[in-house]
Protein backbone atom coordinates (compact mmCIF):
# COMPACT_ATOMS: atom_id res chain seq x y z
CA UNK A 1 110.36 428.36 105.35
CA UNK A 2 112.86 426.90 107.80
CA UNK A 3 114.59 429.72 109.39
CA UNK A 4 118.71 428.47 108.34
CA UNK A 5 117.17 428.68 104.56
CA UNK A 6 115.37 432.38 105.51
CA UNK A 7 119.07 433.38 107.00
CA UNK A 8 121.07 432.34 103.91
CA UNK A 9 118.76 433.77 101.35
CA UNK A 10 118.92 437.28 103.53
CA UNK A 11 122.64 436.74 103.57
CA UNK A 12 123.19 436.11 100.02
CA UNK A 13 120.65 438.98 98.88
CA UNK A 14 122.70 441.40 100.81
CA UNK A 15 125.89 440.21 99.44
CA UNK A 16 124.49 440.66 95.78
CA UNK A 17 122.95 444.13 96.89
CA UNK A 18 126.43 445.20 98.38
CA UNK A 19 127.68 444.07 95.06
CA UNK A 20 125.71 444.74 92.41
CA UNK A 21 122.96 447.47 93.37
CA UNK A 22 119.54 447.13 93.47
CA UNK A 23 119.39 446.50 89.95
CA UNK A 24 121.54 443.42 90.34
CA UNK A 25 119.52 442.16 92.96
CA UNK A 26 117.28 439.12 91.38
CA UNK A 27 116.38 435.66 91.99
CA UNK A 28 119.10 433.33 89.74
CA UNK A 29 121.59 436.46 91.34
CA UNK A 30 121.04 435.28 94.98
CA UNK A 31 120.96 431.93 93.83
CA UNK A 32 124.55 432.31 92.17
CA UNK A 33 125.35 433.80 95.43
C-alpha cells in the first residue's frame, strides 16, 4: 500500500471514530469519509 493511500485511510478512520464511536467505525464509513 502506497503510503499517501495508508495516510488518508488513517485520516479518514479517525475522523469517523471522532465522529461516530467505535461502533461507527467500518469500511463503506471511512470510505464515505
Amino acid at each position: 500500500m502506497n503510503p499517501e493511500r495508508r495516510d488518508r485511510l488513517r485520516d479518514a478512520a479517525i475522523a469517523v471514530l471522532a465522529a461516530e464511536g467505535g461502533r461507527g467505525l467500518t469500511h463503506r464509513a471511512v470510505d464515505r469519509a
